[in-house]
C-alpha atoms as a PDB file:
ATOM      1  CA  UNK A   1     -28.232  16.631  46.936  1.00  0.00           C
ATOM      2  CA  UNK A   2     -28.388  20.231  45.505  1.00  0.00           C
ATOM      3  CA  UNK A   3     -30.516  20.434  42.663  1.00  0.00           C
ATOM      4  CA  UNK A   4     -28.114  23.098  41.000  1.00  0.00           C
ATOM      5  CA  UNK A   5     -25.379  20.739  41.706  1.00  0.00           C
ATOM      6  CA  UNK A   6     -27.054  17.930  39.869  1.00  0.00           C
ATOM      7  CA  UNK A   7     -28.076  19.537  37.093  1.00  0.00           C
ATOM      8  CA  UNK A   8     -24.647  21.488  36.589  1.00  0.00           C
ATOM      9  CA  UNK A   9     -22.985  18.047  36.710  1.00  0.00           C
ATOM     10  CA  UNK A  10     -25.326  16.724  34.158  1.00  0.00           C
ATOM     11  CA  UNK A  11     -24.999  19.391  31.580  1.00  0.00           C
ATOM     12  CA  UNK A  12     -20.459  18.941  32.080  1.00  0.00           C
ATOM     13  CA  UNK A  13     -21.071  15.080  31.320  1.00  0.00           C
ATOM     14  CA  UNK A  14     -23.387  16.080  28.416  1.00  0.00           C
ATOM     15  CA  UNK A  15     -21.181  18.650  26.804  1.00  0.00           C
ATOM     16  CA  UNK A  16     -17.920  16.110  27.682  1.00  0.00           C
ATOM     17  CA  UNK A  17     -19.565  13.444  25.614  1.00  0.00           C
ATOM     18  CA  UNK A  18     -19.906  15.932  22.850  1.00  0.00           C
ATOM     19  CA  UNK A  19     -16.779  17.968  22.799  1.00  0.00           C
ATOM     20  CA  UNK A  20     -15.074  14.209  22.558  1.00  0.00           C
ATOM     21  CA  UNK A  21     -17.299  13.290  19.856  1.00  0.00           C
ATOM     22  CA  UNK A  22     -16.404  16.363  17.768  1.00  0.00           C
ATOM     23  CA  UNK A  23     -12.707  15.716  18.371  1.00  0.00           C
ATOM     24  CA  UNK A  24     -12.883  12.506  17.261  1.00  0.00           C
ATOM     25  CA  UNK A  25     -14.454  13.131  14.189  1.00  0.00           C
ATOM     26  CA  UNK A  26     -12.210  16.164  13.403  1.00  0.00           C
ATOM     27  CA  UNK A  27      -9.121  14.601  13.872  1.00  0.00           C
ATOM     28  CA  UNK A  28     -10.054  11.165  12.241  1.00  0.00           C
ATOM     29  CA  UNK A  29     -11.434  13.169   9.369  1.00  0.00           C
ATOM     30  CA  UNK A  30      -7.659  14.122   8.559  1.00  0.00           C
ATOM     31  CA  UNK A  31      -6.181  10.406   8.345  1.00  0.00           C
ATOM     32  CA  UNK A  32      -5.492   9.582   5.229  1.00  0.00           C
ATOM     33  CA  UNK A  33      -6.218   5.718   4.523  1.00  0.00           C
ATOM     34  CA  UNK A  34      -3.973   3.438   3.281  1.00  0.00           C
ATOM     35  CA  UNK A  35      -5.044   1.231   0.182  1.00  0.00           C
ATOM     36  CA  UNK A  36      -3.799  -2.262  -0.857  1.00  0.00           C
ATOM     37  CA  UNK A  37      -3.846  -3.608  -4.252  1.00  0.00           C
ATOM     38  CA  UNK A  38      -3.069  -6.740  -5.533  1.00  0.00           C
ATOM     39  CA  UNK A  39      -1.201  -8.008  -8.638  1.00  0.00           C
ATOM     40  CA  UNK A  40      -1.211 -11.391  -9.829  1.00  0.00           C
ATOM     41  CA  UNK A  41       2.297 -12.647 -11.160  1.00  0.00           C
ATOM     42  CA  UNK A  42       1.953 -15.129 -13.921  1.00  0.00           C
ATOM     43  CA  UNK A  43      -1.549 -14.100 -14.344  1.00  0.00           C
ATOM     44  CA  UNK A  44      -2.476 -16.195 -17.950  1.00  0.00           C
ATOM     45  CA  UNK A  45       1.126 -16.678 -18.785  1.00  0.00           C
ATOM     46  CA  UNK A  46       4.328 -15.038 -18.611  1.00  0.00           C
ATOM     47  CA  UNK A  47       2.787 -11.363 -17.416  1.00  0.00           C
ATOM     48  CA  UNK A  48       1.402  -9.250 -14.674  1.00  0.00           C
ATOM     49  CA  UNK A  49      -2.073  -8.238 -14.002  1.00  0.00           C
ATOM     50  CA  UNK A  50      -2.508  -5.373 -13.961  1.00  0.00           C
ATOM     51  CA  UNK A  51       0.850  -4.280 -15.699  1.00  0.00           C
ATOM     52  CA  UNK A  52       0.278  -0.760 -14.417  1.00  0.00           C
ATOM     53  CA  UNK A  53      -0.469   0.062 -10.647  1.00  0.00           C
ATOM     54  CA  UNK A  54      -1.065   3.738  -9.253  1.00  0.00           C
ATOM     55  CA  UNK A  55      -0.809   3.905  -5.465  1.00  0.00           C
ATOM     56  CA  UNK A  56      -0.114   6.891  -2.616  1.00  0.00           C
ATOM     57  CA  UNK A  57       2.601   6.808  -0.153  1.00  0.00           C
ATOM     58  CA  UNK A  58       1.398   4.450   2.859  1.00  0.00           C
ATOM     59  CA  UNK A  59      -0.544   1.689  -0.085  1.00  0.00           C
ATOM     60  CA  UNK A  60       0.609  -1.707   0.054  1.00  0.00           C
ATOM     61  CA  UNK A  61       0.887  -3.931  -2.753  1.00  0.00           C
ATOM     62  CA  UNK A  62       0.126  -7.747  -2.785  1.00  0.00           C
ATOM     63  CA  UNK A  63       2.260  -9.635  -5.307  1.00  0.00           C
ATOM     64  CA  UNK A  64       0.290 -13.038  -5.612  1.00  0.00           C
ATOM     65  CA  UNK A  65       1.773 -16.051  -7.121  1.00  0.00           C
ATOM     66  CA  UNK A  66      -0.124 -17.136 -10.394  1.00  0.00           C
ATOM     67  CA  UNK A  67       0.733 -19.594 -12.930  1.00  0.00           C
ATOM     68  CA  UNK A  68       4.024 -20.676 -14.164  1.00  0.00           C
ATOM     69  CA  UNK A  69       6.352 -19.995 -10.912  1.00  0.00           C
ATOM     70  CA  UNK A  70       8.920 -18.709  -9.626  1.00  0.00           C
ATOM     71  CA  UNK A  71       8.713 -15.501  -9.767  1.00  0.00           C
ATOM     72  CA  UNK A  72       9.763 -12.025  -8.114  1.00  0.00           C
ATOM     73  CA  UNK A  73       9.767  -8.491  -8.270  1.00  0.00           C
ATOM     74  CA  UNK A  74      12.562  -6.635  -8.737  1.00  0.00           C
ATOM     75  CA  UNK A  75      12.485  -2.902  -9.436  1.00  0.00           C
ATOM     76  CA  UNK A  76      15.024  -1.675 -11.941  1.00  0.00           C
ATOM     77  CA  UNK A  77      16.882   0.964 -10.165  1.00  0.00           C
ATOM     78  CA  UNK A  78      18.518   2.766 -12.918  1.00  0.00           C
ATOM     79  CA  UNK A  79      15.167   3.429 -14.566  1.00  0.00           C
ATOM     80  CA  UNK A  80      12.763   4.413 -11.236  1.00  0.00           C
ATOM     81  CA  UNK A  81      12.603   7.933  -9.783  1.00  0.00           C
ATOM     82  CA  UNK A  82      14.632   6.943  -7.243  1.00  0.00           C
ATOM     83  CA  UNK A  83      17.158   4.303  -7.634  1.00  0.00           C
ATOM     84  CA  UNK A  84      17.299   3.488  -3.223  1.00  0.00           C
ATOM     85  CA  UNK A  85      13.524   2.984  -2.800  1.00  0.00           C
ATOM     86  CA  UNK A  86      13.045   1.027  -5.966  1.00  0.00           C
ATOM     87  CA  UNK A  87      16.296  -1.223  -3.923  1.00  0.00           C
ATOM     88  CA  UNK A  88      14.337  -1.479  -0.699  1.00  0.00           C
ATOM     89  CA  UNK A  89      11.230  -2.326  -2.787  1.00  0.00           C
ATOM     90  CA  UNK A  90      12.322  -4.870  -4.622  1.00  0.00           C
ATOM     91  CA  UNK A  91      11.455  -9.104  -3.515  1.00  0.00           C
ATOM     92  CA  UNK A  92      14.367 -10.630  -5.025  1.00  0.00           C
ATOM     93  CA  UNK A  93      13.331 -13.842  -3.252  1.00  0.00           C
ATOM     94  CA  UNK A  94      11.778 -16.524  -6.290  1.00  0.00           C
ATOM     95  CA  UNK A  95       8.547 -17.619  -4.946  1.00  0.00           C
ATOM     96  CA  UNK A  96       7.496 -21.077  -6.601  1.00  0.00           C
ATOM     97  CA  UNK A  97       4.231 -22.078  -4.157  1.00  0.00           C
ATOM     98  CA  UNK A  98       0.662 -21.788  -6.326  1.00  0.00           C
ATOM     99  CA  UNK A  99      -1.198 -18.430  -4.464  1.00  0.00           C
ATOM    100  CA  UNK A 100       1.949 -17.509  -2.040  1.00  0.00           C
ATOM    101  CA  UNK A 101       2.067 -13.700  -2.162  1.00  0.00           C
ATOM    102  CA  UNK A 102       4.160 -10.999  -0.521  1.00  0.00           C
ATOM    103  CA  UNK A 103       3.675  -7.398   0.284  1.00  0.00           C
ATOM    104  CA  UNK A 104       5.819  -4.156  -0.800  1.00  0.00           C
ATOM    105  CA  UNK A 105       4.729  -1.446   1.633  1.00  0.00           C
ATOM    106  CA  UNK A 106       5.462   2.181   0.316  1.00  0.00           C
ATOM    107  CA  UNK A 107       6.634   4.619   2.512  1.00  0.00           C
ATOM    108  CA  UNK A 108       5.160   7.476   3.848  1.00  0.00           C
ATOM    109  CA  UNK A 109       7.673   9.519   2.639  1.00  0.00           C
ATOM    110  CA  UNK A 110       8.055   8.019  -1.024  1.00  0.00           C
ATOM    111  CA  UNK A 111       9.344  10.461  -3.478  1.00  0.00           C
ATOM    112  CA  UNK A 112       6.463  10.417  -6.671  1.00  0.00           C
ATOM    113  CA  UNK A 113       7.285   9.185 -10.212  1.00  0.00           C
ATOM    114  CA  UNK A 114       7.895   6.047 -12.025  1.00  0.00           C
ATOM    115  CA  UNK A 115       9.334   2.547 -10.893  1.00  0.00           C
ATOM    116  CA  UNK A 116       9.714  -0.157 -13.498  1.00  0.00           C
ATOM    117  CA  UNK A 117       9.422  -3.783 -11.928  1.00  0.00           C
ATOM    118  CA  UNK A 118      10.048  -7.371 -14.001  1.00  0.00           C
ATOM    119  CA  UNK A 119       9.725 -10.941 -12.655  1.00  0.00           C
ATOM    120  CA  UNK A 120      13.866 -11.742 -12.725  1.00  0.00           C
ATOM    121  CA  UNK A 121      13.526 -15.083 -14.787  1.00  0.00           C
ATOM    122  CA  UNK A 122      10.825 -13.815 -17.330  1.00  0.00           C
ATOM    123  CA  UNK A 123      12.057 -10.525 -18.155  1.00  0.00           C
ATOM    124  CA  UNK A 124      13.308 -11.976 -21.705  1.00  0.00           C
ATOM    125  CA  UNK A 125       9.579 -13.256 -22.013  1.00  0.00           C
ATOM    126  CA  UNK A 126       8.492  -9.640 -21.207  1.00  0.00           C
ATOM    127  CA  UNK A 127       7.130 -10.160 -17.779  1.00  0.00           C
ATOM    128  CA  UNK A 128       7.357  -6.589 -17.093  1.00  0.00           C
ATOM    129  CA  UNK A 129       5.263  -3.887 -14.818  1.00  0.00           C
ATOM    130  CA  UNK A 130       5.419  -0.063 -13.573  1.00  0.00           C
ATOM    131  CA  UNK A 131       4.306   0.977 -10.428  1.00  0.00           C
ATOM    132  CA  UNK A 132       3.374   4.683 -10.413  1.00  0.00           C
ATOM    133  CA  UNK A 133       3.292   6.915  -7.154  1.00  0.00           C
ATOM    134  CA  UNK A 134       1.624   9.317  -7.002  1.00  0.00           C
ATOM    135  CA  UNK A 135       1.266  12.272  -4.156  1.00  0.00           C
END
């Protein structure tokens, strides 16, 4: 084999590995991660731990089940920044099972601001929460 040949085809496979490196790094660089927090319903009573939660658009949030059950989320539409999302966020379903849990995914495109939640049979007992997105 031609030693030109050889070595030309040595440094292309060299500076392929690199130049796909570099991409990868670049472009994964720019992904934003998604973070998941988790909030314990019933959490040493009739409350929510934490009571406040600050996420991004793309977070998840992992209701857990606590002590005294059932409960749910529901976000209160006619208080939230916007009245549809807090709708499609809200878990109306009463979970009763000790450490069941549920997820409420927020969208990409989530509009930023403030979105009261309560548990729907301990609202009286001020089992209340806010979830706050932020941009």
């Amino acid at each position: 084999m031609n030693p030109i040949v050889s070595v030309s085809k040595r440094v292309a496979l060299v500076l392929s590995v690199v130049l796909l490196m570099i991409s990868t790094f670049v472009l994964g660089a720019n992904q934003a991660s998604a973070d998941n927090y988790e909030v314990t319903m019933g959490a040493g009573g009739l409350a929510f731990a934490p009571k406040k939660v600050t996420v991004k658009p793309g977070d998840t949030v992992t209701f857990k089940v606590g002590m005294l059950p059932p409960h749910n989320v529901v976000f209160d539409a006619d208080k939230s920044a916007d009245a549809g999302l807090a709708k499609a966020l809200s878990h109306n379903k009463l979970e009763s099972a000790a450490g069941a849990s549920f997820n409420v995914d927020i969208p990409a495109d989530a509009p930023a601001g403030v979105y009261p939640f309560f548990c729907s049979p301990h609202r009286g007992a001020g089992m209340v929460g806010e979830l706050v997105i932020t941009q």
